[in-house]
C-alpha atoms as a PDB file:
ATOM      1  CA  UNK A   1      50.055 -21.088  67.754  1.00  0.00           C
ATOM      2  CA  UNK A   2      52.650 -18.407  67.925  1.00  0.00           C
ATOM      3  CA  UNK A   3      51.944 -14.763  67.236  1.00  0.00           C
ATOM      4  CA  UNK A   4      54.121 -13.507  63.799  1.00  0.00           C
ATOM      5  CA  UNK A   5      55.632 -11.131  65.943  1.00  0.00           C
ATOM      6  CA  UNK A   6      56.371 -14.132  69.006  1.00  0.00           C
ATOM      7  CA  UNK A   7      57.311 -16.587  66.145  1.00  0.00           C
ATOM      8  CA  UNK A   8      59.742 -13.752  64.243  1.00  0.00           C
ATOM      9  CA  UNK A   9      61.308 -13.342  67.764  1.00  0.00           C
ATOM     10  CA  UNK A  10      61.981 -17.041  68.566  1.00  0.00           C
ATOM     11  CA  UNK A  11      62.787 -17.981  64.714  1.00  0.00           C
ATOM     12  CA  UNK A  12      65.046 -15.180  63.960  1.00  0.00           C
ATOM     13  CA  UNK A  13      66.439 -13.106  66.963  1.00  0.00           C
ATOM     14  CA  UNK A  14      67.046 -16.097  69.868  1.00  0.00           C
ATOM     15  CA  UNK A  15      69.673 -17.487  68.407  1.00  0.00           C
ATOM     16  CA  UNK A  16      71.757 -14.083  68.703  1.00  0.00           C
ATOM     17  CA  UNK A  17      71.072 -14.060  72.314  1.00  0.00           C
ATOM     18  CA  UNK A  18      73.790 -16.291  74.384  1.00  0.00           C
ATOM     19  CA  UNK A  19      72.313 -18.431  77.485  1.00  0.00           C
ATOM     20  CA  UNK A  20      68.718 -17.806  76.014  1.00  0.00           C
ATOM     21  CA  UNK A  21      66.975 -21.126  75.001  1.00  0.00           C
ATOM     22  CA  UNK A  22      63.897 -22.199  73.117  1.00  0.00           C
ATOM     23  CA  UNK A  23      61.803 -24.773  74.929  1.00  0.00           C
ATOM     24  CA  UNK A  24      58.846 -25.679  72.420  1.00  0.00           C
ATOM     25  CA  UNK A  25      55.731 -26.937  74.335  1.00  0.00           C
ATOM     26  CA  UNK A  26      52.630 -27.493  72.436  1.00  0.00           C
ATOM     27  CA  UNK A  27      49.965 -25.423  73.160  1.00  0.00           C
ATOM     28  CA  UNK A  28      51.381 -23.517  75.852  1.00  0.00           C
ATOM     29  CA  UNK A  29      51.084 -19.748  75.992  1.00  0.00           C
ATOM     30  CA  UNK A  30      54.641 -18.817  74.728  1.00  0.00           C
ATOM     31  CA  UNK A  31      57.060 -17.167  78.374  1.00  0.00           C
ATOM     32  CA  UNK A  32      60.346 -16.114  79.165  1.00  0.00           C
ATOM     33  CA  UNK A  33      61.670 -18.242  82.141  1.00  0.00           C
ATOM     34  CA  UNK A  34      64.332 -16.686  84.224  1.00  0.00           C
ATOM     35  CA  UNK A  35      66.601 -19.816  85.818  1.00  0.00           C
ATOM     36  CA  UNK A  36      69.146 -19.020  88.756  1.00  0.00           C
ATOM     37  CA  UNK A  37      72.376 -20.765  88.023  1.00  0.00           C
ATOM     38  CA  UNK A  38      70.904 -23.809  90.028  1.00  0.00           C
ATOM     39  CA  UNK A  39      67.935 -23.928  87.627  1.00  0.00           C
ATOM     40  CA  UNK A  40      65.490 -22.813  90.044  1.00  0.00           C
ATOM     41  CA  UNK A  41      62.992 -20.898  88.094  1.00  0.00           C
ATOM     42  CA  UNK A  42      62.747 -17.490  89.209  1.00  0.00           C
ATOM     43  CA  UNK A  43      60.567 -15.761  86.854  1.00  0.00           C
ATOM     44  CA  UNK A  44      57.771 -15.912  84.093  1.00  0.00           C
ATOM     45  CA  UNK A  45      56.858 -13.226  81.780  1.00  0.00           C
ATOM     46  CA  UNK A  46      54.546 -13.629  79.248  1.00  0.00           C
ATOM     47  CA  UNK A  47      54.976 -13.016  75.702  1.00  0.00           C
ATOM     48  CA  UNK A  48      51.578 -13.347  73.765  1.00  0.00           C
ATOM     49  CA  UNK A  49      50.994  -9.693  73.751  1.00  0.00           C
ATOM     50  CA  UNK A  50      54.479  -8.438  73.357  1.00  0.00           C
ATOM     51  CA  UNK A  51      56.026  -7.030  70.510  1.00  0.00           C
ATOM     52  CA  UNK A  52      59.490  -8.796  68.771  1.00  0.00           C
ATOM     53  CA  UNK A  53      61.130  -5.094  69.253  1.00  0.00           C
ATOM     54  CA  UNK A  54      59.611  -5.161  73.097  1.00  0.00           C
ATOM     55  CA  UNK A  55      60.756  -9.003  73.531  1.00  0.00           C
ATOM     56  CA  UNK A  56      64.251  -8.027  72.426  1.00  0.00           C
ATOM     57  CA  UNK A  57      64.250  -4.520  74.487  1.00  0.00           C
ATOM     58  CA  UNK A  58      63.334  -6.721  77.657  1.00  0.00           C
ATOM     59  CA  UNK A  59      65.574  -9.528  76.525  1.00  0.00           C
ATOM     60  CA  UNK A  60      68.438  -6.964  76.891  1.00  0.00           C
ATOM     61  CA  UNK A  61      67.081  -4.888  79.727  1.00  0.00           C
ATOM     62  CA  UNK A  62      67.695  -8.671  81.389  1.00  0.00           C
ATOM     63  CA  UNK A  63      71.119  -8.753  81.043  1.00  0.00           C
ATOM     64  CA  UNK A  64      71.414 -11.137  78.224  1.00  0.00           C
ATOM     65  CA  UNK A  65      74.264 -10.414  75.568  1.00  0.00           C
ATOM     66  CA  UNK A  66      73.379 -10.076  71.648  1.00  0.00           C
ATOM     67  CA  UNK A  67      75.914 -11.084  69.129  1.00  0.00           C
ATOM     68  CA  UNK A  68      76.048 -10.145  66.039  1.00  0.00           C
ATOM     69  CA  UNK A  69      75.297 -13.702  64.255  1.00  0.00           C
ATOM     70  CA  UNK A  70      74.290 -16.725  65.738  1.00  0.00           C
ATOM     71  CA  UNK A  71      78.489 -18.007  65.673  1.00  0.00           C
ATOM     72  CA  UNK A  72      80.165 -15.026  66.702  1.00  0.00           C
ATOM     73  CA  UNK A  73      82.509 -15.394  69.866  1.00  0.00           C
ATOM     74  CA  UNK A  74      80.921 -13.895  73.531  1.00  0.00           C
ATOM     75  CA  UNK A  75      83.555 -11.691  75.062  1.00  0.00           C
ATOM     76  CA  UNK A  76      84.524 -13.691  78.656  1.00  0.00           C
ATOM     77  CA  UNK A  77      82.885 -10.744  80.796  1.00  0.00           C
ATOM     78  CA  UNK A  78      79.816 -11.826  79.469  1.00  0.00           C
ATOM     79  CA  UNK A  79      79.752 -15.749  79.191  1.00  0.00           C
ATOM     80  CA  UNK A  80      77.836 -16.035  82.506  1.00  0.00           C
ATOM     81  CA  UNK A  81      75.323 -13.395  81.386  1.00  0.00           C
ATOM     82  CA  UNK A  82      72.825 -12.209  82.076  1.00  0.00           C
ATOM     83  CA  UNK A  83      74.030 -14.025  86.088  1.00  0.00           C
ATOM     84  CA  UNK A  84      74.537 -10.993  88.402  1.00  0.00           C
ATOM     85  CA  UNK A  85      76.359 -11.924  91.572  1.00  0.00           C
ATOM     86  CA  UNK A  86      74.053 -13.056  94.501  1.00  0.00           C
ATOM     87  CA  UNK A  87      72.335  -9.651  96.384  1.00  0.00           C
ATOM     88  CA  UNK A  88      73.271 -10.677  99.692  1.00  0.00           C
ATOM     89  CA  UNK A  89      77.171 -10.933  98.715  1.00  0.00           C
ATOM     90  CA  UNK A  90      79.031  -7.512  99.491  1.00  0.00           C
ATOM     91  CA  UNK A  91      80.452  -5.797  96.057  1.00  0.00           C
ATOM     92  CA  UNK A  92      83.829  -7.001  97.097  1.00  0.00           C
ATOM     93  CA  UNK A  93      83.122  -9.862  98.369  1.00  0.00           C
ATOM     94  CA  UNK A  94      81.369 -10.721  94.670  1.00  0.00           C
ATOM     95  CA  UNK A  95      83.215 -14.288  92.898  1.00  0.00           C
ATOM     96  CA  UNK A  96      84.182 -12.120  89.919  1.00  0.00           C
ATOM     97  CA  UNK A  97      85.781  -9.139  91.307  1.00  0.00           C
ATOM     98  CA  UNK A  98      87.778 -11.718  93.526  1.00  0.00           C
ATOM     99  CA  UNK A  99      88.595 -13.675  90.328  1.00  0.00           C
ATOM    100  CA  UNK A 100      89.776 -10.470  88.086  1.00  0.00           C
ATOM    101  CA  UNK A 101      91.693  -9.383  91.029  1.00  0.00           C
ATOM    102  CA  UNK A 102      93.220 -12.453  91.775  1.00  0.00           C
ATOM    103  CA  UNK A 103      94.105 -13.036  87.756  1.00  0.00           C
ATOM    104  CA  UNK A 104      95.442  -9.266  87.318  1.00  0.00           C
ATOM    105  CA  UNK A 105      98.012 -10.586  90.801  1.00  0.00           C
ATOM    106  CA  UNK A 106      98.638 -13.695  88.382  1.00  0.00           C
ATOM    107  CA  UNK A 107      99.546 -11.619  85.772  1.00  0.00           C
ATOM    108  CA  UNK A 108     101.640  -9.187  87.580  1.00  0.00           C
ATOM    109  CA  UNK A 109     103.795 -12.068  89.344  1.00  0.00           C
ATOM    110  CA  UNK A 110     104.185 -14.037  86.368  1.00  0.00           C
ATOM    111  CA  UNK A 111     104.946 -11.188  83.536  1.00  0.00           C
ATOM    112  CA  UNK A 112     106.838 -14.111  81.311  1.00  0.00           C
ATOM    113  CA  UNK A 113     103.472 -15.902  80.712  1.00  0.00           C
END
């Protein structure tokens, strides 16, 4: 069974978080799983002795973004959050400082649109 403080997290404060999913297994020892992008798992951090104010502190040190209620809108710099681009990639070599910089050329050759 789920610690209050485990259960409060999952119950009340996961479905503020975007990308962040609840997998119920029974019986298993509640864990954060990191994914990659390919669903590789890259991490697991147990939760049994954690806090809900620690779970969300790590939750955010992650990367992942918080709304304010479960149906508010994620601003588009953070819909692949918590994803950081891949280590080996140079800064500006990085998919989404090509992308901006190619949209901000988009915008400046079509002003009209």
């Amino acid at each position: 069974p789920l610690c209050p403080q485990v259960k409060a997290f999952v119950t009340q404060d996961i479905p503020l978080y975007h990308n962040l999913e609840m997998k119920h297994l029974p019986g298993a020892d509640p864990e954060l799983v990191l994914l990659s992008h390919r669903y590789e798992e890259l991490e697991r951090i147990p939760l049994s002795d954690m806090t809900r104010e620690e779970i969300n502190q790590l939750v955010q040190e992650l990367g992942f973004y918080r709304k304010e209620t479960p149906d508010a809108p994620v601003p588009e710099e953070f819909q692949f959050a918590p994803a950081r681009p891949l280590p080996t990639l140079l800064p500006h070599k990085a998919p989404a400082a090509d992308d901006k910089t190619s949209d901000e050329r988009e915008e400046e050759a079509h002003p009209d649109l």
